[in-house]
C-alpha atoms as a PDB file:
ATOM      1  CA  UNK A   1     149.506  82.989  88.312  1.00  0.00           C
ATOM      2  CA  UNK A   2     149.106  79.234  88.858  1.00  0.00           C
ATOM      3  CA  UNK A   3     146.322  77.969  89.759  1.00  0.00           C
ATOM      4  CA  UNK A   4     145.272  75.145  92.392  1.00  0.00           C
ATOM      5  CA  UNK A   5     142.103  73.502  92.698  1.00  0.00           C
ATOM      6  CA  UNK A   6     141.289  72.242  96.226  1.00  0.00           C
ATOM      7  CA  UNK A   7     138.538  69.878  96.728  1.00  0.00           C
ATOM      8  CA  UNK A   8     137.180  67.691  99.471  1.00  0.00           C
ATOM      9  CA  UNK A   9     133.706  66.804 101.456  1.00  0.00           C
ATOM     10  CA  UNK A  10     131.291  69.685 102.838  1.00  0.00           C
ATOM     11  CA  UNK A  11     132.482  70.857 105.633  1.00  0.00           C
ATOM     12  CA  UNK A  12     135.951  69.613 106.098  1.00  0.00           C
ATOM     13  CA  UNK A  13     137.767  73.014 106.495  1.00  0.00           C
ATOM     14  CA  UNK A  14     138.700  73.883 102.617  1.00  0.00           C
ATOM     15  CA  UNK A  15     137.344  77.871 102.516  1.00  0.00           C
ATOM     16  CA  UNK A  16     138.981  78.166 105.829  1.00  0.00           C
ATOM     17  CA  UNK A  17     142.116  77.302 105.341  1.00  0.00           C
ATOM     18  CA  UNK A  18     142.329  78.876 101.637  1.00  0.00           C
ATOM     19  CA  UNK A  19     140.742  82.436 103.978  1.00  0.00           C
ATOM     20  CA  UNK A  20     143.442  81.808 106.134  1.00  0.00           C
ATOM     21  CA  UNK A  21     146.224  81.388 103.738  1.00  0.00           C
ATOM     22  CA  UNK A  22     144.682  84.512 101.742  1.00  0.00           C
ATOM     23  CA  UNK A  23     145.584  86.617 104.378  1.00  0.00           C
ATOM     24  CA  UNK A  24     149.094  85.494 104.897  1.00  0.00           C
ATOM     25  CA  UNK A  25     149.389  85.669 101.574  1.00  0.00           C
ATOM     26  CA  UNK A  26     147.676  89.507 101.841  1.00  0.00           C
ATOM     27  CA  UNK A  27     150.704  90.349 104.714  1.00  0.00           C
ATOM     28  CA  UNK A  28     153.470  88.920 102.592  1.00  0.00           C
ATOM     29  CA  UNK A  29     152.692  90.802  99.507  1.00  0.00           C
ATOM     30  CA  UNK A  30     152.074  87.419  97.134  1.00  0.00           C
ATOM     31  CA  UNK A  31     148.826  87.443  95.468  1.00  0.00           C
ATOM     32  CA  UNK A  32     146.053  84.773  95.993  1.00  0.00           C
ATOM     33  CA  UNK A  33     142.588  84.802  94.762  1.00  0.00           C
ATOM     34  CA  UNK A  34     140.109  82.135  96.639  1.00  0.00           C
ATOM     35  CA  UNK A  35     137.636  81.778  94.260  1.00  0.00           C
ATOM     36  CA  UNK A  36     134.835  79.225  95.817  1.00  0.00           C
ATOM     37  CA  UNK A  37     133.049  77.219  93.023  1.00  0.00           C
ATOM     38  CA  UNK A  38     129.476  76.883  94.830  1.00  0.00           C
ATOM     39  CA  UNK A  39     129.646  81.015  95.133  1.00  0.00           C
ATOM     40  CA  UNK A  40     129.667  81.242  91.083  1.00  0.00           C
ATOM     41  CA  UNK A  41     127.668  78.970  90.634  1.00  0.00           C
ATOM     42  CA  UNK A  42     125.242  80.790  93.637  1.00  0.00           C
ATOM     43  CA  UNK A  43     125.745  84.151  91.625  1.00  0.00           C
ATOM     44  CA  UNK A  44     124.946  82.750  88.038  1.00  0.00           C
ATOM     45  CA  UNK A  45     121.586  80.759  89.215  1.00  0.00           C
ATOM     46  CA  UNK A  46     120.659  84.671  91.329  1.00  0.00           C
ATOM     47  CA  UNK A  47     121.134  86.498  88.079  1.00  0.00           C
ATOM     48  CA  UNK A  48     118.861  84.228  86.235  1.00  0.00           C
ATOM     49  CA  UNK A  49     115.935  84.658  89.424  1.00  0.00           C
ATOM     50  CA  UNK A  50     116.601  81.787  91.348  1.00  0.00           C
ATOM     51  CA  UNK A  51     117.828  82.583  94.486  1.00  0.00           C
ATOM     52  CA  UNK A  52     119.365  79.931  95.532  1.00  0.00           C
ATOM     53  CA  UNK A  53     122.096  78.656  98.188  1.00  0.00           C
ATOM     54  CA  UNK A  54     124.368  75.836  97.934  1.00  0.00           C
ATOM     55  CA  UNK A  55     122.188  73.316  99.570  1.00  0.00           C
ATOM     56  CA  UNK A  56     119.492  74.134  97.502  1.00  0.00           C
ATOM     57  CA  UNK A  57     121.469  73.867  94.208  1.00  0.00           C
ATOM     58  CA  UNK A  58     122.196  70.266  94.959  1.00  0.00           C
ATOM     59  CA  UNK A  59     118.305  69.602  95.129  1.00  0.00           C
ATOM     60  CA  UNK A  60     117.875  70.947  91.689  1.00  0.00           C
ATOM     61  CA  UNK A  61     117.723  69.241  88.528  1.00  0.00           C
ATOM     62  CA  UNK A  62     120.806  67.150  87.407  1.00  0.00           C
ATOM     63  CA  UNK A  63     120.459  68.555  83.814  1.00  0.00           C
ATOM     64  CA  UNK A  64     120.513  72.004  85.492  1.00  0.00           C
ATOM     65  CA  UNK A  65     123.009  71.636  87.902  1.00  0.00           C
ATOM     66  CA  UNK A  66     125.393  70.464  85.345  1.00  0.00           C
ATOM     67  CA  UNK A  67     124.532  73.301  82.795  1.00  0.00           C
ATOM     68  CA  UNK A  68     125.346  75.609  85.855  1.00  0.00           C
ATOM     69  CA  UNK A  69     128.992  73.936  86.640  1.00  0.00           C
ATOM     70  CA  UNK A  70     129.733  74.257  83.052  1.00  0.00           C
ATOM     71  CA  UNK A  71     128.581  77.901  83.070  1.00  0.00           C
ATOM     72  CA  UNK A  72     130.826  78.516  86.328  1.00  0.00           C
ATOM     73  CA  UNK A  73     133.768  76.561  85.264  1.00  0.00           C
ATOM     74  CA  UNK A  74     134.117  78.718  82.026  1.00  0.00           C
ATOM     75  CA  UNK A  75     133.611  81.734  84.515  1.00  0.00           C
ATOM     76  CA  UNK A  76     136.553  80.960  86.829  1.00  0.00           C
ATOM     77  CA  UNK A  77     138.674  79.934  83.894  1.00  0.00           C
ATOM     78  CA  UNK A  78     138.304  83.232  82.768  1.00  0.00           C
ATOM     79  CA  UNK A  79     139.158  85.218  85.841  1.00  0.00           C
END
């Protein structure tokens, strides 16, 4: 399956229109994952105690936040 990274400011529309074209996708019989970066890296940051939202992540430290990217892009990569 290809795959297609979309990117673009907070709040510009990006998880809804990838929801949106999930379920077309869903009625048409193709195959889409939506995989949302900040998610991951949500999930990896909970699993090591630090329950922390999107927002929050961006307060953190840089050297962490970057670790956490890294740990999340191999994650996705994998999928």
């Amino acid at each position: 399956m290809p795959t297609v990274i979309v990117t673009g400011l907070p709040g510009v529309g990006k998880t809804t229109v990838l929801e949106a074209l999930k379920g077309i996708s869903e009625r048409s019989g193709l195959a889409i994952s939506v995989v949302n970066f900040g998610t991951v890296m949500s999930e990896i940051l909970r699993k090591r105690g630090m329950a922390l939202d999107r927002d929050d992540i961006r307060r953190q430290d840089m050297a962490l936040q970057r670790e956490v990217q890294e740990e999340a892009a191999r994650e996705i990569s994998g999928r």
